[in-house]
C-alpha atoms as a PDB file:
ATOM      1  CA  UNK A   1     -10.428 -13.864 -22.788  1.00  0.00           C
ATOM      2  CA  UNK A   2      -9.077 -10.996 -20.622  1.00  0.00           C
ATOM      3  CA  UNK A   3      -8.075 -12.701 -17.549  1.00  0.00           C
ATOM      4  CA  UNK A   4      -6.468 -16.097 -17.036  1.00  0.00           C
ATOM      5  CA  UNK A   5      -9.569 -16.980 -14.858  1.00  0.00           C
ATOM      6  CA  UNK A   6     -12.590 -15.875 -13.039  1.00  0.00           C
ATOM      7  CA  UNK A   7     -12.573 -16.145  -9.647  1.00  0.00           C
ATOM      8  CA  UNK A   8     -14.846 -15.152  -6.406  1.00  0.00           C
ATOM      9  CA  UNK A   9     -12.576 -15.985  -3.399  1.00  0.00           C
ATOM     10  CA  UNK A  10      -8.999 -15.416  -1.998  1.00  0.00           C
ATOM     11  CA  UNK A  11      -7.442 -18.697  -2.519  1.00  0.00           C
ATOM     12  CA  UNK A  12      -4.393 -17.740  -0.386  1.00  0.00           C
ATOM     13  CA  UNK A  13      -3.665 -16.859   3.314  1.00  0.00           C
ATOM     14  CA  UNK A  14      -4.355 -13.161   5.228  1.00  0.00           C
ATOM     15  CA  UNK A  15      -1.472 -11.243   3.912  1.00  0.00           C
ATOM     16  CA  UNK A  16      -2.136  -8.516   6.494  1.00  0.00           C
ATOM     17  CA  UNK A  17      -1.960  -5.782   4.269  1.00  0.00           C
ATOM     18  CA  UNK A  18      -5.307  -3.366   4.173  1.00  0.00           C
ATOM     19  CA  UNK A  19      -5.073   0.120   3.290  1.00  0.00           C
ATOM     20  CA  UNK A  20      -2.847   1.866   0.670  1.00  0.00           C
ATOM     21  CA  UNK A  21      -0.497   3.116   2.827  1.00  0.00           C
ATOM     22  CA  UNK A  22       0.342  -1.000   3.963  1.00  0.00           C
ATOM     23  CA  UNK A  23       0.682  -1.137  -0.162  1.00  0.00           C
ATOM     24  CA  UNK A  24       2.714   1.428  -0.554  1.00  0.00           C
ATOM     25  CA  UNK A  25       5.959  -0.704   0.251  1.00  0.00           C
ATOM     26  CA  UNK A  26       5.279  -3.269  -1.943  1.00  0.00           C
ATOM     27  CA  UNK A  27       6.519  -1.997  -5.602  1.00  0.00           C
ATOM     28  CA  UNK A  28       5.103  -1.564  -8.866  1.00  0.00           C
ATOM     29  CA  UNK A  29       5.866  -3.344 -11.840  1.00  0.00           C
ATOM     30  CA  UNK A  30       3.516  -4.443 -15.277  1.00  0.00           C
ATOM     31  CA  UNK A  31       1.730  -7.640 -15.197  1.00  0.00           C
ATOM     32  CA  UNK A  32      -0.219  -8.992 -18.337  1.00  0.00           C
ATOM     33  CA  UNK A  33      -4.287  -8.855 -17.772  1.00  0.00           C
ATOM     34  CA  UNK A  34      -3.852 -12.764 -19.117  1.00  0.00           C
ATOM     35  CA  UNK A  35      -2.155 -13.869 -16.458  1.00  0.00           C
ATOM     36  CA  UNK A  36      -4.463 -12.593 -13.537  1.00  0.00           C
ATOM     37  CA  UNK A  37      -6.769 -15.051 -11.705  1.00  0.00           C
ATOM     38  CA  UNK A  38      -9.804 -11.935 -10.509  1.00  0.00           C
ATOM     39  CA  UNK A  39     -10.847 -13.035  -6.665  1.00  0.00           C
ATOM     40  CA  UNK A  40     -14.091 -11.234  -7.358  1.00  0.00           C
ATOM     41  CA  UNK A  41     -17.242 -11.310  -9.833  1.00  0.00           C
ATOM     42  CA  UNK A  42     -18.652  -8.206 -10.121  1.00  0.00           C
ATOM     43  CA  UNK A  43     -17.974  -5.061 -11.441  1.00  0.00           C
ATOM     44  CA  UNK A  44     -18.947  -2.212  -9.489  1.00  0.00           C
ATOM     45  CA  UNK A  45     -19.998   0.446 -12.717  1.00  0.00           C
ATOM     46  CA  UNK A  46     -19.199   3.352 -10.590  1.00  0.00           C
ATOM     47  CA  UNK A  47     -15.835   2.529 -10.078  1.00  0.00           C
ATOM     48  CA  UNK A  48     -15.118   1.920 -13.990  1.00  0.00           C
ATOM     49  CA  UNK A  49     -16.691   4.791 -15.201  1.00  0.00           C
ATOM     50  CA  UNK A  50     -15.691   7.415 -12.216  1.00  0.00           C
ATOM     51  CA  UNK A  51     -12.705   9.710 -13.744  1.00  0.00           C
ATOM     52  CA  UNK A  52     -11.732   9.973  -9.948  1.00  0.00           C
ATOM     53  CA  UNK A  53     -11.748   6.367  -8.976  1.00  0.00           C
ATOM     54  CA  UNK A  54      -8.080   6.512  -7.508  1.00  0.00           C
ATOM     55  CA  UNK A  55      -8.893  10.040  -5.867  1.00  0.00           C
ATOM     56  CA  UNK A  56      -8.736   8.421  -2.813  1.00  0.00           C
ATOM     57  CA  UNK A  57      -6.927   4.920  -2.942  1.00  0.00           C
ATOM     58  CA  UNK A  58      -3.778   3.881  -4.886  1.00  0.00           C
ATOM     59  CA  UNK A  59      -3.003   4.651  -8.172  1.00  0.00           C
ATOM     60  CA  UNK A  60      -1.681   0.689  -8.759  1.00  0.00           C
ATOM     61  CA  UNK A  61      -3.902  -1.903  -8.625  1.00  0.00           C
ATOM     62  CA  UNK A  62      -3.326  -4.870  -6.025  1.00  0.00           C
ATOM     63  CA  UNK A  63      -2.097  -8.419  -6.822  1.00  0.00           C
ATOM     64  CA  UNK A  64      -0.904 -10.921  -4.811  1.00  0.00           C
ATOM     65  CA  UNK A  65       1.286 -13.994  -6.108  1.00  0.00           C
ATOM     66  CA  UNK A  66       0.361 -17.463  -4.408  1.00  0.00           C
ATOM     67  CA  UNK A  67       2.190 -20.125  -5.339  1.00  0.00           C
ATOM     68  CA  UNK A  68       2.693 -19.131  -8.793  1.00  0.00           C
ATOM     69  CA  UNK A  69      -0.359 -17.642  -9.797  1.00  0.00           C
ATOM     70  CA  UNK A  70      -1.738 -14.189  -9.496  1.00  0.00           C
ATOM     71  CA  UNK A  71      -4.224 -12.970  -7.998  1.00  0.00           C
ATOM     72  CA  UNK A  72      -5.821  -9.556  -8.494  1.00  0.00           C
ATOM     73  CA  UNK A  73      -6.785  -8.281  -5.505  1.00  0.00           C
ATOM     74  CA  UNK A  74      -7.921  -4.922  -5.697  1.00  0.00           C
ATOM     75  CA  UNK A  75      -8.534  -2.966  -9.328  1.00  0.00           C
ATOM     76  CA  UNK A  76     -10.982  -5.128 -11.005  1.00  0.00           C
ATOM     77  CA  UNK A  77     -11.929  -1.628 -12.677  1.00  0.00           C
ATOM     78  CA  UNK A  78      -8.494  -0.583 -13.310  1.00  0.00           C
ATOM     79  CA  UNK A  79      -7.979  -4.204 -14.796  1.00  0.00           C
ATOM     80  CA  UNK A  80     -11.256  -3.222 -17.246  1.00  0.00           C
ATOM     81  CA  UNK A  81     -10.165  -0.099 -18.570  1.00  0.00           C
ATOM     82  CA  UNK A  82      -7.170  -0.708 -19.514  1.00  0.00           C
ATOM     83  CA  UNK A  83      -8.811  -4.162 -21.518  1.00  0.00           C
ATOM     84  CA  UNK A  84     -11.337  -1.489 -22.780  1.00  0.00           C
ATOM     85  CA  UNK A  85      -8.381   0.765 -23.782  1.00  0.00           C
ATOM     86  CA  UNK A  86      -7.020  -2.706 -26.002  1.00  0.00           C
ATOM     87  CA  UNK A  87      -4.245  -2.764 -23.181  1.00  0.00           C
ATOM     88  CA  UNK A  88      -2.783  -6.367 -22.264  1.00  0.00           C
ATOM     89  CA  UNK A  89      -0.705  -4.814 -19.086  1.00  0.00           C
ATOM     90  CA  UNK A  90      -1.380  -3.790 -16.090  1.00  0.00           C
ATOM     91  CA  UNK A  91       0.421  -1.729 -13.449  1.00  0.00           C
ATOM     92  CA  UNK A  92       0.609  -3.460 -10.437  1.00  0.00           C
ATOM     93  CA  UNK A  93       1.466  -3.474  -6.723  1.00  0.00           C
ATOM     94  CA  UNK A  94       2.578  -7.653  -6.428  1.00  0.00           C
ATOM     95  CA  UNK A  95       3.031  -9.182  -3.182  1.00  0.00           C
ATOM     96  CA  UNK A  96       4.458 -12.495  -2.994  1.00  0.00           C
ATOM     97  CA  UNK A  97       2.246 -14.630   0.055  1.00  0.00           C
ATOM     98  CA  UNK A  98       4.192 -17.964   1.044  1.00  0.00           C
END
């Protein structure tokens, strides 16, 4: 299994951060794909095969930590690729939500 779990929600309270820039504070570091709980279903092809899918958005995917699990938020492609690429980390922006 890639991913710890499968999800389709956001388990965890309005963190208040929406575009990159808001990210942009929060640092990178590498998470494994096997511990990520995915908040959505679907894949959006587009986004996994465009060469220029971080053109315009962050280069880090987004994860949020809620009590002790983590969430990806945003890079469900980025998260794919690098599984496709045989790649069990991740770079990611993680914010911890109390």
């Amino acid at each position: 299994m890639i991913f710890k779990s499968v999800g389709d929600d956001r388990p965890y309270p309005d963190h208040g951060l929406v575009t990159p820039k808001d990210w942009s504070d929060v640092p990178p570091r590498q998470v494994r794909l096997d511990e990520l709980v995915t908040t959505k279903r679907t894949l959006n092809l587009d986004n996994l095969l465009s060469e220029d899918s971080t053109f315009y958005g962050d280069l880090f995917a987004h994860v949020v930590e809620y009590r002790g699990v983590l969430y990806l938020e945003d890079g469900l492609h980025r998260a794919v690729r690098a599984a496709l690429q045989q790649r069990a980390i991740l770079h990611a922006r993680v914010l911890t939500v109390k």
